[in-house]
C-alpha atoms as a PDB file:
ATOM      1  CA  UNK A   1      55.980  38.002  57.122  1.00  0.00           C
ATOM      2  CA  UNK A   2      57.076  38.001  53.537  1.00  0.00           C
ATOM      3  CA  UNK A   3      56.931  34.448  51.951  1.00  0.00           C
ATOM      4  CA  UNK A   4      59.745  34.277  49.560  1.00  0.00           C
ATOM      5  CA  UNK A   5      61.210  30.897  48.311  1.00  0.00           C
ATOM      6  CA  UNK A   6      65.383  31.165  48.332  1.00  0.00           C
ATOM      7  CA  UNK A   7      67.327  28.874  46.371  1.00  0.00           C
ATOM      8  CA  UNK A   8      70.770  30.400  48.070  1.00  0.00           C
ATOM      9  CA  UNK A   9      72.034  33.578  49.682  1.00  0.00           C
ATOM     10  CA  UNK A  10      75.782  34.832  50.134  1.00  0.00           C
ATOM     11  CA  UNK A  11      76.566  37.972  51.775  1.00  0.00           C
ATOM     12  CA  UNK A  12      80.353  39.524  51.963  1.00  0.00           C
ATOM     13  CA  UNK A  13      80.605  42.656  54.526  1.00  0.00           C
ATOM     14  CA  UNK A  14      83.601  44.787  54.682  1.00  0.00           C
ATOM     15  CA  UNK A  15      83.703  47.147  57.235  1.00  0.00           C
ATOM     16  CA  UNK A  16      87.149  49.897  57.117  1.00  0.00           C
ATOM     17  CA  UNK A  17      88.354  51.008  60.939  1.00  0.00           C
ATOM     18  CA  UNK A  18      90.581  53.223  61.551  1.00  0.00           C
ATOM     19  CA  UNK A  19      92.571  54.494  64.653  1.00  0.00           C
ATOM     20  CA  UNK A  20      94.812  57.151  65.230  1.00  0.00           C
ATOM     21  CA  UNK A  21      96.368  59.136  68.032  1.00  0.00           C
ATOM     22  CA  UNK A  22      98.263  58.025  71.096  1.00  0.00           C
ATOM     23  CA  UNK A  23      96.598  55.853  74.386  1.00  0.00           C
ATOM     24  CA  UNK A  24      99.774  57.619  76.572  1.00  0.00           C
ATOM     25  CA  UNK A  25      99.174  61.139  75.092  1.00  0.00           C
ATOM     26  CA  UNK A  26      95.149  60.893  75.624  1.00  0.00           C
ATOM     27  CA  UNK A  27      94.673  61.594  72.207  1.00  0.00           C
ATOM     28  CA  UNK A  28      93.386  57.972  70.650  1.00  0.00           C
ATOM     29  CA  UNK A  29      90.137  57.629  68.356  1.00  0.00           C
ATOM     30  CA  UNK A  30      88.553  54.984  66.336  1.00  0.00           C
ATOM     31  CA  UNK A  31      85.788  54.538  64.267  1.00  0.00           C
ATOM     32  CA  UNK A  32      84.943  53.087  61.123  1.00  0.00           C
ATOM     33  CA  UNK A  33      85.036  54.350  57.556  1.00  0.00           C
ATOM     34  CA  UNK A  34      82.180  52.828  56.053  1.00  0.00           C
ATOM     35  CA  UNK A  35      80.462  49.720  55.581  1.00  0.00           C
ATOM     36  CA  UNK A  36      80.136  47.445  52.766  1.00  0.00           C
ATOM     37  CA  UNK A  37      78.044  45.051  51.964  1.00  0.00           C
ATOM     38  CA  UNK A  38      77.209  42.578  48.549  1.00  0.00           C
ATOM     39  CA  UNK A  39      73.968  40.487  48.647  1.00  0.00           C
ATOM     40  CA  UNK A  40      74.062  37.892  46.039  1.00  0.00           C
ATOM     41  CA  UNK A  41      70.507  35.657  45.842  1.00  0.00           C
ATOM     42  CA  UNK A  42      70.040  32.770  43.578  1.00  0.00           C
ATOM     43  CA  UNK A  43      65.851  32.813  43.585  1.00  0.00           C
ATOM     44  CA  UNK A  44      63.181  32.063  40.926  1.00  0.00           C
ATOM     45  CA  UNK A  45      61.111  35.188  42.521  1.00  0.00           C
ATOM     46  CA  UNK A  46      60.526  38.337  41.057  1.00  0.00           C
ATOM     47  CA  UNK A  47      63.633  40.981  41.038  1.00  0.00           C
ATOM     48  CA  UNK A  48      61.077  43.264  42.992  1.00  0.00           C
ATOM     49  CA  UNK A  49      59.734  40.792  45.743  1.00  0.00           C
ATOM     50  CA  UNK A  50      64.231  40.162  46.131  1.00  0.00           C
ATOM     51  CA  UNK A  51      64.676  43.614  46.553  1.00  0.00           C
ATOM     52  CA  UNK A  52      62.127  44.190  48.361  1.00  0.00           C
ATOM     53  CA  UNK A  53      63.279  41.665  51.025  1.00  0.00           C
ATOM     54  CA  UNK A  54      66.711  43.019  51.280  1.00  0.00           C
ATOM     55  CA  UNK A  55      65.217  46.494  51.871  1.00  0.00           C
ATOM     56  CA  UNK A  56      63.153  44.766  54.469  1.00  0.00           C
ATOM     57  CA  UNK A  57      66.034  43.209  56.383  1.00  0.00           C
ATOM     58  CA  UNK A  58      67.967  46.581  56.375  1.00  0.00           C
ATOM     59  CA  UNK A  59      65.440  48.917  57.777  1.00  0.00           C
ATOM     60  CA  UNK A  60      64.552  45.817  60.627  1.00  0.00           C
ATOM     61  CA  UNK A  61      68.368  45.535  61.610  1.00  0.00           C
ATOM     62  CA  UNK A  62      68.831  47.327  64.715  1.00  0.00           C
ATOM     63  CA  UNK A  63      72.597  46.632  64.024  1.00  0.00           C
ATOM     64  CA  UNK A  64      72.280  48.278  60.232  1.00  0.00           C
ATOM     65  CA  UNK A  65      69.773  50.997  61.837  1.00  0.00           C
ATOM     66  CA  UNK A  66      72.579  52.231  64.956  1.00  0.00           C
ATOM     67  CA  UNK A  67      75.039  52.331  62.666  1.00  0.00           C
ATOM     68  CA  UNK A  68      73.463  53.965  59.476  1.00  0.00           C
ATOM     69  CA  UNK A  69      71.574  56.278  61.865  1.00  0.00           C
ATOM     70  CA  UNK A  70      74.538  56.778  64.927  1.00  0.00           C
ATOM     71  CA  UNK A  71      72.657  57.576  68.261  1.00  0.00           C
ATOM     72  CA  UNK A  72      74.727  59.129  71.597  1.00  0.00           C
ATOM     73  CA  UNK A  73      76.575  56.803  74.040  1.00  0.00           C
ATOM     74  CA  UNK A  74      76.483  57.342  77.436  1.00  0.00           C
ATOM     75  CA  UNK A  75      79.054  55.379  79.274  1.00  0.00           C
ATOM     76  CA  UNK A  76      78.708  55.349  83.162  1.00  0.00           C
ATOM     77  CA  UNK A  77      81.727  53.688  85.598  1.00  0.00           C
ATOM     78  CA  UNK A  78      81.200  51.978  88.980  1.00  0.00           C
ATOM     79  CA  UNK A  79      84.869  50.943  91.075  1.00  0.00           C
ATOM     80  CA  UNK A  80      84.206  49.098  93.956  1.00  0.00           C
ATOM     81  CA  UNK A  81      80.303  50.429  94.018  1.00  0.00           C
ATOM     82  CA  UNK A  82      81.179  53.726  93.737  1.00  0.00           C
ATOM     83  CA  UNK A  83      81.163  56.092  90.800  1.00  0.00           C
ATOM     84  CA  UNK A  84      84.008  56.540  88.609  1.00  0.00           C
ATOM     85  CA  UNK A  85      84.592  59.697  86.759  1.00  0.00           C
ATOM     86  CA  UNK A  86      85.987  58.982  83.200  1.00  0.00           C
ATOM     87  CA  UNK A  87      89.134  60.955  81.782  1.00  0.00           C
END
């Protein structure tokens, strides 16, 4: 555990989605165009020991990590107990 003394932290994210096709013609998609984020830290400690700890908290995020890093989905479907093919 990193001891670092914080006098305050702010973070803004801005994350850009995008869709496009049609739900009746079986054509939609989504996703996102990127991710943005601004860490501003108001802390007596060293700029090292602050960067440092925001490197720390990114690579630990398994939010940050399956979206930096994108990993397959696998989506199964159950109706009534049974299986459900997806289209």
């Amino acid at each position: 555990m990193m001891k670092i003394e914080l006098k305050r932290v702010h973070v803004d994210q801005v994350i850009r989605f995008f869709r496009k096709g049609s739900i009746l013609g079986g054509t939609i998609q989504s996703g996102s165009l990127g991710i943005e984020v601004q860490v501003d830290v108001e802390s007596d400690e060293s700029r090292d020991k602050i960067a440092r700890l925001v490197h720390v908290a990114q690579e630990s995020c398994f939010t940050h990590g399956a979206l930096a890093n994108p990993v397959p989905v696998e989506t199964t479907l159950r109706l009534n107990g049974q299986p459900l093919e997806l289209r």
